[in-house]
Structures are given as structure tokens and as C-alpha cells.
PDB file of N, CA and C in Angstrom:
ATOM      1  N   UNK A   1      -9.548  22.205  -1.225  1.00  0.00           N
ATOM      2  CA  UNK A   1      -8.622  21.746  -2.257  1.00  0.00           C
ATOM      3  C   UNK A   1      -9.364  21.728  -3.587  1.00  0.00           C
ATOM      4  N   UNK A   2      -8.366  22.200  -4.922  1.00  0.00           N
ATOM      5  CA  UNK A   2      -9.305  22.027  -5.901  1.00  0.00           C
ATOM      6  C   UNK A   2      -9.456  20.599  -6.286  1.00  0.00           C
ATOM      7  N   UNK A   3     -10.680  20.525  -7.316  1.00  0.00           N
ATOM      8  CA  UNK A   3     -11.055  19.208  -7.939  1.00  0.00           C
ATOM      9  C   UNK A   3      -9.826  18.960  -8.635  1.00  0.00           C
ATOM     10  N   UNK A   4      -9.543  17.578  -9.005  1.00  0.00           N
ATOM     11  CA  UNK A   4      -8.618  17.718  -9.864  1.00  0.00           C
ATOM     12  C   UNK A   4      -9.570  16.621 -10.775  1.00  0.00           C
ATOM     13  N   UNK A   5      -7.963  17.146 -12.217  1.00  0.00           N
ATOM     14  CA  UNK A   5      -9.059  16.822 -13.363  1.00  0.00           C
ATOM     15  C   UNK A   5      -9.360  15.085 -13.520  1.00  0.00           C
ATOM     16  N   UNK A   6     -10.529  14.876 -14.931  1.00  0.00           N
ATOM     17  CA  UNK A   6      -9.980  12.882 -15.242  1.00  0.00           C
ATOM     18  C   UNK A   6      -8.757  12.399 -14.996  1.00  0.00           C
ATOM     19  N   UNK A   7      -8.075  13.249 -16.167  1.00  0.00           N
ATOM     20  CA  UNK A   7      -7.348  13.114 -16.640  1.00  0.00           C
ATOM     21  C   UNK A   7      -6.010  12.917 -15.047  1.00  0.00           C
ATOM     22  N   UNK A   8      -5.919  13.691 -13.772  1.00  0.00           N
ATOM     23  CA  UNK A   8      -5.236  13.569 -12.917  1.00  0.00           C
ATOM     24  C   UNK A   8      -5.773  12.131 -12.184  1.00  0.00           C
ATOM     25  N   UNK A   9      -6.873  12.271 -12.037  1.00  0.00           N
ATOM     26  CA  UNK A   9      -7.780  10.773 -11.411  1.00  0.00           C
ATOM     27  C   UNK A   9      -7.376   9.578 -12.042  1.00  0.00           C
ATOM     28  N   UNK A  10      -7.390   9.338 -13.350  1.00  0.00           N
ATOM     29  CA  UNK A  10      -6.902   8.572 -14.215  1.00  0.00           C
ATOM     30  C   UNK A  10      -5.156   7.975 -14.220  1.00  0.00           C
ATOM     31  N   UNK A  11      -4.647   9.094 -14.121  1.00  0.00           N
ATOM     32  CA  UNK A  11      -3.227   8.818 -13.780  1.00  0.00           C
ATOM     33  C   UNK A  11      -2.838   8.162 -12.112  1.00  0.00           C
ATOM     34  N   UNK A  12      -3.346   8.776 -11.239  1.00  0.00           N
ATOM     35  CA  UNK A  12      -4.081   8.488 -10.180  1.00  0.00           C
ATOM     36  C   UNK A  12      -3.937   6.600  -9.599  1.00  0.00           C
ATOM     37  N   UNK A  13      -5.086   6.170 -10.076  1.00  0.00           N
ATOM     38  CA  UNK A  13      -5.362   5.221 -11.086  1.00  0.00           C
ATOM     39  C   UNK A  13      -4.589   3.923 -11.101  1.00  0.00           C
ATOM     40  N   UNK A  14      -4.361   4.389 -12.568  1.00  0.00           N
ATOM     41  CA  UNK A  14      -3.061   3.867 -13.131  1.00  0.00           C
ATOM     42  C   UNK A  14      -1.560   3.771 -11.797  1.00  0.00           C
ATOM     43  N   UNK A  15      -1.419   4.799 -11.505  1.00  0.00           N
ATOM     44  CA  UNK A  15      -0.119   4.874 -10.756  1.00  0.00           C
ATOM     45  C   UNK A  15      -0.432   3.785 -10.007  1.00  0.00           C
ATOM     46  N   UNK A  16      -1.477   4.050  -8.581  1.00  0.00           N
ATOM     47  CA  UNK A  16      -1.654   2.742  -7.972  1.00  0.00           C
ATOM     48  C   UNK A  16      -1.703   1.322  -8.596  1.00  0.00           C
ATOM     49  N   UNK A  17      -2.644   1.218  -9.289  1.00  0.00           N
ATOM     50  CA  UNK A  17      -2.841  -0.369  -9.646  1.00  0.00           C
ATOM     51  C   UNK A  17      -1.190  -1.025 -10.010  1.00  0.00           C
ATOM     52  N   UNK A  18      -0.258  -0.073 -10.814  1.00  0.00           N
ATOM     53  CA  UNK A  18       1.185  -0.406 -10.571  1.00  0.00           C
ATOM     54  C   UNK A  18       1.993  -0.630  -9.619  1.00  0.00           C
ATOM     55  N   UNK A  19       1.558   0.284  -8.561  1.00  0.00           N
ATOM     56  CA  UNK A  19       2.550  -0.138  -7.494  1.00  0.00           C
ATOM     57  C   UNK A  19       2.182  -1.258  -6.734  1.00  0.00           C
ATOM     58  N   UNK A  20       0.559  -1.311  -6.842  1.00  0.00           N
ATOM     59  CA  UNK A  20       0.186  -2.476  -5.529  1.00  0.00           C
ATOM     60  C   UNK A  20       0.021  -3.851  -6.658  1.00  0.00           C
ATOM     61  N   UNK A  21       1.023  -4.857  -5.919  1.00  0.00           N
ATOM     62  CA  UNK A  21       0.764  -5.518  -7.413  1.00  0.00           C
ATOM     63  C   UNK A  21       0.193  -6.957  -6.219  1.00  0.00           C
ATOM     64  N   UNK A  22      -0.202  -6.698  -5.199  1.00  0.00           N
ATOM     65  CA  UNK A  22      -1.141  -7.777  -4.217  1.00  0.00           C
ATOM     66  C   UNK A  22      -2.566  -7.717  -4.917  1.00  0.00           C
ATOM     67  N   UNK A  23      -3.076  -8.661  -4.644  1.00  0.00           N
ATOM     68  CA  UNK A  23      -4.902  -8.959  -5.172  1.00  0.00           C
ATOM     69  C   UNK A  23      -4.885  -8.348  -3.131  1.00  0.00           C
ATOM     70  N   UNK A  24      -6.438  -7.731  -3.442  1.00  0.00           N
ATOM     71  CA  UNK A  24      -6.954  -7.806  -2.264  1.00  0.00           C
ATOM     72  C   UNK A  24      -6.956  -8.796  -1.433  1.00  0.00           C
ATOM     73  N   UNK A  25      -7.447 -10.326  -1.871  1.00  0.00           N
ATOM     74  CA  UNK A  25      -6.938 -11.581  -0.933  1.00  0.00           C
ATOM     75  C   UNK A  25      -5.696 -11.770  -0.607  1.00  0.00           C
ATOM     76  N   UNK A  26      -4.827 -11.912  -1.280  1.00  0.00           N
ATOM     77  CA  UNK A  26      -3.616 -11.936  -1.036  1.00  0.00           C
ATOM     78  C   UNK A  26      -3.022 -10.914   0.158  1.00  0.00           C
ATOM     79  N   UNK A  27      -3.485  -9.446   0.080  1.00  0.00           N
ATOM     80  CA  UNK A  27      -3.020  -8.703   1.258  1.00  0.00           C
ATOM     81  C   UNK A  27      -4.079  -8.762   2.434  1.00  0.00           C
ATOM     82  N   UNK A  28      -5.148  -8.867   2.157  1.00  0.00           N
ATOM     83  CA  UNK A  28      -6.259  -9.352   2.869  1.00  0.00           C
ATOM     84  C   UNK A  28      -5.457 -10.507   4.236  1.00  0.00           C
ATOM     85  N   UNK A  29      -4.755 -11.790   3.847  1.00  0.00           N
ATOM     86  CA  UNK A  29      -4.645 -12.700   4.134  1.00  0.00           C
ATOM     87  C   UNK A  29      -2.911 -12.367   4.789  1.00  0.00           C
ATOM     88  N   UNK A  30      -2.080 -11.657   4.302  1.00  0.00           N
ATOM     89  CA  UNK A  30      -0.843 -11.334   4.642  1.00  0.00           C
ATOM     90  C   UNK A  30      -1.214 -10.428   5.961  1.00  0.00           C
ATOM     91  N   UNK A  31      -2.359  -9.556   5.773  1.00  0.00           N
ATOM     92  CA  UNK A  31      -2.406  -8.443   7.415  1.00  0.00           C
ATOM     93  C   UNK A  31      -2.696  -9.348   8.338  1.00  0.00           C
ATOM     94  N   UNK A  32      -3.083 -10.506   8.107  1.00  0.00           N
ATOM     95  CA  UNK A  32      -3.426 -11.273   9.624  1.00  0.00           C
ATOM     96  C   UNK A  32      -1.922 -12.299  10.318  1.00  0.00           C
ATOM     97  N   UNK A  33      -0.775 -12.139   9.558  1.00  0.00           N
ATOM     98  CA  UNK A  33       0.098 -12.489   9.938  1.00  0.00           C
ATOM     99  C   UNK A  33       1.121 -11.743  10.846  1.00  0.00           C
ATOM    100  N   UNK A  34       1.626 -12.476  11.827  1.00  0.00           N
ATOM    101  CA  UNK A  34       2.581 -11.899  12.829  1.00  0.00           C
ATOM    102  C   UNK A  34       3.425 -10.680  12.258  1.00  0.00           C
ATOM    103  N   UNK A  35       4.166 -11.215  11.577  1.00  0.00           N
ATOM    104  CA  UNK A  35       5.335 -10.651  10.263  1.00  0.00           C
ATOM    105  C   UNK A  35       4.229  -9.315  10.028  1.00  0.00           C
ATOM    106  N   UNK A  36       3.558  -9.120   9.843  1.00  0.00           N
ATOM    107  CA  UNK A  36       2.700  -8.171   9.066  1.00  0.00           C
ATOM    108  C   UNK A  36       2.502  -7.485  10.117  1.00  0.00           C
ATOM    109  N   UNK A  37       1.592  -7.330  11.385  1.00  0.00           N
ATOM    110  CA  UNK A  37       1.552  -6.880  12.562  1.00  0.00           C
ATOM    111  C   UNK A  37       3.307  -6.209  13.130  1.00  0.00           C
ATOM    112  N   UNK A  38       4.102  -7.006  12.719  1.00  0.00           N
ATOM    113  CA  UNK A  38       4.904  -6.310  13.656  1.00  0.00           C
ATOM    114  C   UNK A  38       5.782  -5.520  12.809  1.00  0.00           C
ATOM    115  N   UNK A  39       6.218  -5.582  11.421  1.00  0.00           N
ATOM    116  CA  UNK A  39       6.529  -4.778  10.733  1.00  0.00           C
ATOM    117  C   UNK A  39       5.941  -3.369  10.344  1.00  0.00           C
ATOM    118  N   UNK A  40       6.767  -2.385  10.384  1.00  0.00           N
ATOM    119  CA  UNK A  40       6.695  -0.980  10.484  1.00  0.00           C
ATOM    120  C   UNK A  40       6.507  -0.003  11.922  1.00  0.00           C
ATOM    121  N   UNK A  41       6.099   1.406  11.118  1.00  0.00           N
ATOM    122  CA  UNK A  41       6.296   2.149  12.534  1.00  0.00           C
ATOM    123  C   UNK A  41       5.263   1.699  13.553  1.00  0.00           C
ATOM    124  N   UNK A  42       5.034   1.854  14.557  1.00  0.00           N
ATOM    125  CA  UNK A  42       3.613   1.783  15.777  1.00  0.00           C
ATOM    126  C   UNK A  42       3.622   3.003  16.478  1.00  0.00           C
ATOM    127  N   UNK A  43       2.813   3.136  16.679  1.00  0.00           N
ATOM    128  CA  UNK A  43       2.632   4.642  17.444  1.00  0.00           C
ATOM    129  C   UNK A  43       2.176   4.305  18.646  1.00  0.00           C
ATOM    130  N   UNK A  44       2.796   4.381  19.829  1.00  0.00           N
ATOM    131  CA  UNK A  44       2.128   3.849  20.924  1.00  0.00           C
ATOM    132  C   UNK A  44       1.773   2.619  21.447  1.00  0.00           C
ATOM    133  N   UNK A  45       2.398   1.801  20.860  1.00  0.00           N
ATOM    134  CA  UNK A  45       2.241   0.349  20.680  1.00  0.00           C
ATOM    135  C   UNK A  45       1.346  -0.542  20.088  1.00  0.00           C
ATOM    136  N   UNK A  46       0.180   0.489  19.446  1.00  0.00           N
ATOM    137  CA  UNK A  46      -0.440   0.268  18.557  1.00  0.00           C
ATOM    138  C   UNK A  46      -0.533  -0.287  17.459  1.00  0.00           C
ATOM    139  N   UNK A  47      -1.000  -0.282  16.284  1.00  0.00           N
ATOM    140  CA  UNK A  47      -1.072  -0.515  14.692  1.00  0.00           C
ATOM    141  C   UNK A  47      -0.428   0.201  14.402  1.00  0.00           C
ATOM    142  N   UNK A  48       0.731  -0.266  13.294  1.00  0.00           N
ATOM    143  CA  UNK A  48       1.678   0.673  12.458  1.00  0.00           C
ATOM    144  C   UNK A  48       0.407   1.073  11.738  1.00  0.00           C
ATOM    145  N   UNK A  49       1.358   1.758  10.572  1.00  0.00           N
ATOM    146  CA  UNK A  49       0.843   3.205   9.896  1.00  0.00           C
ATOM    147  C   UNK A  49       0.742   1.864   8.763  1.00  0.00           C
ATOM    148  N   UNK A  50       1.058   1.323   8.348  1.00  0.00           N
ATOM    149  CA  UNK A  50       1.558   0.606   6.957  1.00  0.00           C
ATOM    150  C   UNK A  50       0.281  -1.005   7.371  1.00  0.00           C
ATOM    151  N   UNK A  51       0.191  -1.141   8.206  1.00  0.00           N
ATOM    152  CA  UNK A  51      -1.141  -2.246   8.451  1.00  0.00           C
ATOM    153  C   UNK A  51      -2.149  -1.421   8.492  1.00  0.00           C
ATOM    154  N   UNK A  52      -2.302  -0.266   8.989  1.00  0.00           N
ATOM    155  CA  UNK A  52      -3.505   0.079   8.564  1.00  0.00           C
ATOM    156  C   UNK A  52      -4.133   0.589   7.657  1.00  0.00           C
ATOM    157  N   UNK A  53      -3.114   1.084   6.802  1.00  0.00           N
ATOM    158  CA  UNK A  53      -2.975   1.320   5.460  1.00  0.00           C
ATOM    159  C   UNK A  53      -3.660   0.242   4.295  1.00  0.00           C
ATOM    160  N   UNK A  54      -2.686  -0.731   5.150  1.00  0.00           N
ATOM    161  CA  UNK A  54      -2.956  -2.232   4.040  1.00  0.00           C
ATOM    162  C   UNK A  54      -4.460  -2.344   4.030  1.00  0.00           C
ATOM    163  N   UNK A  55      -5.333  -1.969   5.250  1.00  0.00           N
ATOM    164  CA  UNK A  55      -6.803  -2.458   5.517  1.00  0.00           C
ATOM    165  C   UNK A  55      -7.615  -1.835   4.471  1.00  0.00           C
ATOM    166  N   UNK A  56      -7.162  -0.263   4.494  1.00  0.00           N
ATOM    167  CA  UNK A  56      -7.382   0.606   3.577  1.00  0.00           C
ATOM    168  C   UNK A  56      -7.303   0.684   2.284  1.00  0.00           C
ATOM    169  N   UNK A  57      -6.577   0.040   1.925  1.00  0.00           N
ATOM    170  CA  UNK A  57      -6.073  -0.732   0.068  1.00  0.00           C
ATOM    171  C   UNK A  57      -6.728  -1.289  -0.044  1.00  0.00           C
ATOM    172  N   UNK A  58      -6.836  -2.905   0.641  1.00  0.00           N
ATOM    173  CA  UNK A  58      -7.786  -4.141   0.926  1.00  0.00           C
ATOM    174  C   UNK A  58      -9.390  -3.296   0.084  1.00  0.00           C
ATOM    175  N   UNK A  59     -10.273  -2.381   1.067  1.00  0.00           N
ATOM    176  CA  UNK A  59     -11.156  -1.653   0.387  1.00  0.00           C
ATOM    177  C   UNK A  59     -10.969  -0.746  -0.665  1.00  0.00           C
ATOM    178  N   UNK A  60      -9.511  -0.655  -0.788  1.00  0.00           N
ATOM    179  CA  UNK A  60      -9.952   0.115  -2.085  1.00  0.00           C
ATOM    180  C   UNK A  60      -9.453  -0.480  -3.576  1.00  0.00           C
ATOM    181  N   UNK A  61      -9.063  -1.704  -3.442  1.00  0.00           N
ATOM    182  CA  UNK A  61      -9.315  -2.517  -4.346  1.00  0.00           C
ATOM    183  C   UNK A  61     -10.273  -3.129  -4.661  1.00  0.00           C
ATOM    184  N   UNK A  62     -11.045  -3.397  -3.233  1.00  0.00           N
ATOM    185  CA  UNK A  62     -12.353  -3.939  -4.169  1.00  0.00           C
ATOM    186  C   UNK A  62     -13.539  -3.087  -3.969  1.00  0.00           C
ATOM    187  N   UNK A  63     -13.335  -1.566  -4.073  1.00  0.00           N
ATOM    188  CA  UNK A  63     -14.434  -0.807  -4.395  1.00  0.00           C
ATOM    189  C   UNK A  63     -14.310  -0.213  -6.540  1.00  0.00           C
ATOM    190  N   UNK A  64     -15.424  -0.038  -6.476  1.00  0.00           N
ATOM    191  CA  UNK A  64     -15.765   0.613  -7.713  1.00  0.00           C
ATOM    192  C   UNK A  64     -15.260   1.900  -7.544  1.00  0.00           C
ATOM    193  N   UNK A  65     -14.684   1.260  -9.298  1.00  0.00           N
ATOM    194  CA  UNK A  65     -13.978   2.841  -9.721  1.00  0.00           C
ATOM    195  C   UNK A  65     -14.485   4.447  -9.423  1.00  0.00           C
ATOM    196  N   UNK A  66     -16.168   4.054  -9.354  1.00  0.00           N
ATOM    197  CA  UNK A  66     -17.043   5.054  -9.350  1.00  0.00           C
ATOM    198  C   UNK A  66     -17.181   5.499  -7.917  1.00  0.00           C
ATOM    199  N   UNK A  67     -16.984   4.656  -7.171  1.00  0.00           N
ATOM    200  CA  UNK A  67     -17.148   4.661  -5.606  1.00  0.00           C
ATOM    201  C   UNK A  67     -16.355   5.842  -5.106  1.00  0.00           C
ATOM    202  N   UNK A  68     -14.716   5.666  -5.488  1.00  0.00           N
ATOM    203  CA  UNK A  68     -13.817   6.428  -4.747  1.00  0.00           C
ATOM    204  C   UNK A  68     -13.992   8.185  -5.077  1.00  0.00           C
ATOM    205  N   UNK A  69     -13.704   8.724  -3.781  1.00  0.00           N
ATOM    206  CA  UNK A  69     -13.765   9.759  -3.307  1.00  0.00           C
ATOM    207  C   UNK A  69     -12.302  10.802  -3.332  1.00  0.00           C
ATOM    208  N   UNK A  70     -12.234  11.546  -2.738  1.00  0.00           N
ATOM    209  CA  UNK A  70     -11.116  12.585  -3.267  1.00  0.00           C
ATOM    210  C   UNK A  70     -10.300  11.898  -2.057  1.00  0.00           C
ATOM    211  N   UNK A  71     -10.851  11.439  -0.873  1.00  0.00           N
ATOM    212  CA  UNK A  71     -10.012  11.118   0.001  1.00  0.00           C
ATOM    213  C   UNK A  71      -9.155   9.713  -0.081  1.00  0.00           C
ATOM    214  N   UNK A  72      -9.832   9.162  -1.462  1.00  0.00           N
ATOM    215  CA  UNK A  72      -9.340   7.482  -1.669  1.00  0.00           C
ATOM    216  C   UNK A  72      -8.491   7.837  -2.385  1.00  0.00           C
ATOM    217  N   UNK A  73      -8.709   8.861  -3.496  1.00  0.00           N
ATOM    218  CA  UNK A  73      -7.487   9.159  -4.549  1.00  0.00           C
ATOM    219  C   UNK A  73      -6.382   9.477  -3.448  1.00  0.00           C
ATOM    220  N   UNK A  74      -6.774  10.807  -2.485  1.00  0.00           N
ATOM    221  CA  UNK A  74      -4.998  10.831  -1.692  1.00  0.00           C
ATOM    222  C   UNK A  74      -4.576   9.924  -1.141  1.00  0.00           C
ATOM    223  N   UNK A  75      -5.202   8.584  -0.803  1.00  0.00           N
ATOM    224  CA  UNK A  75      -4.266   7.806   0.121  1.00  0.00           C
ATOM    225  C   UNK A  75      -3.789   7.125  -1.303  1.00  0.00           C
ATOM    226  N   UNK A  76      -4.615   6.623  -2.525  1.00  0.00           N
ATOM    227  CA  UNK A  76      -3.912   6.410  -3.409  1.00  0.00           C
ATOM    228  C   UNK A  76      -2.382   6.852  -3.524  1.00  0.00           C
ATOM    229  N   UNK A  77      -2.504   8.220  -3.973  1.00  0.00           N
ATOM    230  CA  UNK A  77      -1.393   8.905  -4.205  1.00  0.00           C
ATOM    231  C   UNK A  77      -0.086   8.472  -3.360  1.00  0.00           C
ATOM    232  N   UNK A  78      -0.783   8.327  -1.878  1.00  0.00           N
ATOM    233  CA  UNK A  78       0.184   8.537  -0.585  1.00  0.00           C
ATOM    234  C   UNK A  78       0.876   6.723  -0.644  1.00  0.00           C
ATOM    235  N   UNK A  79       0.107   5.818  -0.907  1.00  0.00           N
ATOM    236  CA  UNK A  79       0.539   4.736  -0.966  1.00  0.00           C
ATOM    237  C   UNK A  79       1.664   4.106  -2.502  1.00  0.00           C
ATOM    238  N   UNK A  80       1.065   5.030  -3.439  1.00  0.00           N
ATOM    239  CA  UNK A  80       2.170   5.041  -4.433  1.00  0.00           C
ATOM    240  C   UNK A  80       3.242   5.461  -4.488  1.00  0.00           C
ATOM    241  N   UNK A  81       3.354   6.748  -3.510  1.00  0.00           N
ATOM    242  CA  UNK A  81       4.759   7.660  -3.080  1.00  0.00           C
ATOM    243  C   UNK A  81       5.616   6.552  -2.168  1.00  0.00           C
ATOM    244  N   UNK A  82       4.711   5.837  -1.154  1.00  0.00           N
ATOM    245  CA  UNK A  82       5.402   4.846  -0.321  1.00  0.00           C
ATOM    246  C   UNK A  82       6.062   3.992  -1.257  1.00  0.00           C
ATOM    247  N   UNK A  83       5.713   3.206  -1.686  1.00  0.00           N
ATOM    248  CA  UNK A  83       6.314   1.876  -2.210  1.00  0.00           C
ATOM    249  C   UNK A  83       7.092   2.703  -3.347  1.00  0.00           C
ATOM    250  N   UNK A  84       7.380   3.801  -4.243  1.00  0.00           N
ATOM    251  CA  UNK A  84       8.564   4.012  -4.762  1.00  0.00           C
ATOM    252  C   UNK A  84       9.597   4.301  -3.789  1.00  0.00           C
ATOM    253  N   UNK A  85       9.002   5.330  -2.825  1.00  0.00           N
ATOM    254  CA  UNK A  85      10.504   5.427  -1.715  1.00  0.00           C
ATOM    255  C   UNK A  85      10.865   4.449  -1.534  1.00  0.00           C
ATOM    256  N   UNK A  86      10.098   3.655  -0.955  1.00  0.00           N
ATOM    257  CA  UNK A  86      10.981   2.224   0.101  1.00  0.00           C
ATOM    258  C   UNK A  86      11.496   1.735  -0.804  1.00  0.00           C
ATOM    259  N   UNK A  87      11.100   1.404  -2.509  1.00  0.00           N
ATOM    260  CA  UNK A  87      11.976   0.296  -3.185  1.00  0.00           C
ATOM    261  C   UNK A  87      13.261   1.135  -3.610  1.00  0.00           C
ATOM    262  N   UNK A  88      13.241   1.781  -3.849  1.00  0.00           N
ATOM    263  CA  UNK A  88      14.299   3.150  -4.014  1.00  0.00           C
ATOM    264  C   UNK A  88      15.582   2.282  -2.515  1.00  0.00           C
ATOM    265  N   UNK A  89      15.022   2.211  -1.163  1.00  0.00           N
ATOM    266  CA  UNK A  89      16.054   1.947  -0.377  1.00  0.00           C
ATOM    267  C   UNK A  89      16.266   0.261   0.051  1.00  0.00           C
ATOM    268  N   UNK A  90      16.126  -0.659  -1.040  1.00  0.00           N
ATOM    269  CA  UNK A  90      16.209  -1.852  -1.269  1.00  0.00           C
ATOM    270  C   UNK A  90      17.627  -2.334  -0.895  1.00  0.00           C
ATOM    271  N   UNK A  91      17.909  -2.891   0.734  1.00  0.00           N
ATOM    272  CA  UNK A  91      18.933  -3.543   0.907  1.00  0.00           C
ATOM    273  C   UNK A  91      19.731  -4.564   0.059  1.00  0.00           C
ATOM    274  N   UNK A  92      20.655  -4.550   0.258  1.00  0.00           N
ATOM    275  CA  UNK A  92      21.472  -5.311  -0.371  1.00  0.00           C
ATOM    276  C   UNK A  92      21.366  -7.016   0.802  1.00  0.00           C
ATOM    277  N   UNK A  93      21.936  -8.374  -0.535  1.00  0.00           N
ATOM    278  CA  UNK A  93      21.226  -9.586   0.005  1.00  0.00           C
ATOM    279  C   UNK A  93      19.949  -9.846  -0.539  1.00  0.00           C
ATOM    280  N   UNK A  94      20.201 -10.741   0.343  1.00  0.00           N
ATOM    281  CA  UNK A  94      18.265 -11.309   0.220  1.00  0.00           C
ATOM    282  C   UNK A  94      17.662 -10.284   0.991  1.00  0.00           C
ATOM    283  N   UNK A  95      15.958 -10.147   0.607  1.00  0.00           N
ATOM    284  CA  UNK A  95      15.071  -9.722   1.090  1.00  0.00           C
ATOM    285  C   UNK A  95      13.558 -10.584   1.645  1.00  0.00           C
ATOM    286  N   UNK A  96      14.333 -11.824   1.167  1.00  0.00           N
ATOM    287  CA  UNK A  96      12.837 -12.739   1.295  1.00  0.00           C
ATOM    288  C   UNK A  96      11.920 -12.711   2.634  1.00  0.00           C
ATOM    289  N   UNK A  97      12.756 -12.832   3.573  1.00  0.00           N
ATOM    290  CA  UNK A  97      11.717 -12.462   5.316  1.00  0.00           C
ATOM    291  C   UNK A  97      12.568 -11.456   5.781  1.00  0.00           C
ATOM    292  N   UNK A  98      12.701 -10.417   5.207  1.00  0.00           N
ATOM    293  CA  UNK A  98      12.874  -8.927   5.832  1.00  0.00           C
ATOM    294  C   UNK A  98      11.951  -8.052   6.301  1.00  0.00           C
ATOM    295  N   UNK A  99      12.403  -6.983   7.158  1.00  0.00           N
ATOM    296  CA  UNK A  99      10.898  -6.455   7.900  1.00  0.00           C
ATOM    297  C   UNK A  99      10.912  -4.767   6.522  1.00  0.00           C
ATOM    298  N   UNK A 100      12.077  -4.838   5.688  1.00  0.00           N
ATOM    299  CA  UNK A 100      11.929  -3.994   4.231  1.00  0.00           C
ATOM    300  C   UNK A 100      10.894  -4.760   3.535  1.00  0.00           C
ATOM    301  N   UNK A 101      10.878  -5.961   3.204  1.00  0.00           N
ATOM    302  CA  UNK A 101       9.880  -6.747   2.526  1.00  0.00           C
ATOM    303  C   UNK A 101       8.416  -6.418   3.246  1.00  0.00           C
ATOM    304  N   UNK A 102       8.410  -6.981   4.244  1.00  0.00           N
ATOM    305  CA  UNK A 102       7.083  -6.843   5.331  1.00  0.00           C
ATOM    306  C   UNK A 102       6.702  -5.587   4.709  1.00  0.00           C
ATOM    307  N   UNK A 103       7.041  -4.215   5.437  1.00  0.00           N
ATOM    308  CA  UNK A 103       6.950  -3.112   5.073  1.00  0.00           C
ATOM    309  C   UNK A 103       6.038  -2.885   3.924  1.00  0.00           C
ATOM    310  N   UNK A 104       7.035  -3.458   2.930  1.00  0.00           N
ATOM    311  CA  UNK A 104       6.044  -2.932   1.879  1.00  0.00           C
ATOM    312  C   UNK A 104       4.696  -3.449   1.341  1.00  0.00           C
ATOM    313  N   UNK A 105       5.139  -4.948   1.526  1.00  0.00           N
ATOM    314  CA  UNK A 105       3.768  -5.946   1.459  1.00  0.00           C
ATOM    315  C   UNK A 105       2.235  -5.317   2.266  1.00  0.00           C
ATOM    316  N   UNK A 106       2.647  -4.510   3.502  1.00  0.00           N
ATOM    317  CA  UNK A 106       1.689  -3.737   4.373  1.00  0.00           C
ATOM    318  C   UNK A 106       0.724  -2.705   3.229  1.00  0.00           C
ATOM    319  N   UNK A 107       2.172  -1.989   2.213  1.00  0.00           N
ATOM    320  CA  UNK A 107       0.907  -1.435   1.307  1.00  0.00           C
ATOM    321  C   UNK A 107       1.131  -1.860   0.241  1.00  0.00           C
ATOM    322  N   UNK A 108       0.897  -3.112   0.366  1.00  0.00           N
ATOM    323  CA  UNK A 108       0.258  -3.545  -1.208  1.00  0.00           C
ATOM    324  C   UNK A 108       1.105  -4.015  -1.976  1.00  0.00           C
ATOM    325  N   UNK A 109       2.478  -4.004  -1.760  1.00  0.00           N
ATOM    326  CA  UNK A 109       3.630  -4.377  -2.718  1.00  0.00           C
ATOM    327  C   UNK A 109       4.643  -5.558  -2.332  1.00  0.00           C
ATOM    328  N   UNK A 110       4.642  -6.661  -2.996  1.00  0.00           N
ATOM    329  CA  UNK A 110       5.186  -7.726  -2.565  1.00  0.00           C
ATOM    330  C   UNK A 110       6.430  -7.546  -3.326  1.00  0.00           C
ATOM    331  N   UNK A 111       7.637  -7.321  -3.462  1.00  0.00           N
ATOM    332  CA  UNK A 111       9.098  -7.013  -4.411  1.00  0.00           C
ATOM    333  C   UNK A 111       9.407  -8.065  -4.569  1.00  0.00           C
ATOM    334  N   UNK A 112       8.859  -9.184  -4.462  1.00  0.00           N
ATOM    335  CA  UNK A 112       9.422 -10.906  -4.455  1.00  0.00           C
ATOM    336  C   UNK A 112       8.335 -11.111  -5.932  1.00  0.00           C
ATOM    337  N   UNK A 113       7.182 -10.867  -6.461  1.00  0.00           N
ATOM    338  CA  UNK A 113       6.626 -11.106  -7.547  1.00  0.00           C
ATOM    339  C   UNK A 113       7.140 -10.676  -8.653  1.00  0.00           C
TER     340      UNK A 113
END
């Protein structure tokens, strides 16, 4: 794959730190909850895709800017694409203990802040 430029890294970036609007503690402390575990897909009865994700944010919020790698920018990317889709399909009602809420809180986005 080619390099891509600052200027894409930068936007990059930016895009995430917008969508995930959790502090690392805060999602840190939400993945160890039931609600969190059982919300989203599982593959096999396993860990959803969206908790393990969250683990993955968790470190890449509190790594240095300088740290991340081409592979941190794509899950970047991939976790910013998430949380516009899902809020895009925002039930109608409350959402306060929904497993749509859960969901997204998994990467990084609480829609209740």
C-alpha cells in the first residue's frame, strides 16, 4: 500500500479524536462491563468485533502521536467509518441502555455526551 501523505495522517487524526469522544479511562472502565461484553457481533461465542476494538482504541489513545503505525491509522480510519454508520442508524426513543448505545460506546463513542 502506498504511504500516505501528513497531510492524509493528519486528517486521519483529526477524524478520530472526533468521533471517539470517550477518554481512554472512561472506555477502559466501560469494556469491563456486562453491557459492553455482550453488545455487538461475536464470532463463535467469543469477543465481538466492537470490544475488541474498544481494547485497541484504549491503546491508541494513549500512545504517542509519533508511535502510531500505518496499521493504527487503518483501524483509525475503520473505527471512524463505524461510529458515523451506526449514528447515521440512530433509533427512534430513548437510547440510554440500548445495545445501539453499547455498540458504539465499544468504539469509543458514547451518543449520550
Amino acid at each position: 500500500m502506498a504511504e500516505r501523505s501528513d497531510s492524509d495522517r493528519e486528517d486521519t487524526l483529526r477524524d478520530f479524536h472526533d468521533a471517539v469522544n470517550m477518554t481512554a479511562s472512561e472506555l477502559e472502565h466501560w469494556l469491563t462491563t456486562d453491557e459492553s461484553r455482550r453488545a455487538g457481533q461475536h464470532t463463535n461465542g467469543g469477543e465481538s468485533t466492537g470490544h475488541a476494538s474498544g481494547r485497541r482504541i484504549v491503546a491508541l489513545l494513549r500512545a504517542k502521536k509519533s508511535e502510531l503505525d500505518a496499521g493504527d491509522l487503518g483501524h483509525m480510519r475503520k473505527v471512524t467509518g463505524y461510529v458515523h454508520r451506526h449514528l447515521a442508524q440512530r433509533p427512534t426513543g430513548g437510547t440510554t441502555a440500548t445495545t445501539w448505545r453499547y455498540s458504539l460506546m465499544n468504539w469509543g463513542h458514547d451518543p449520550e455526551k
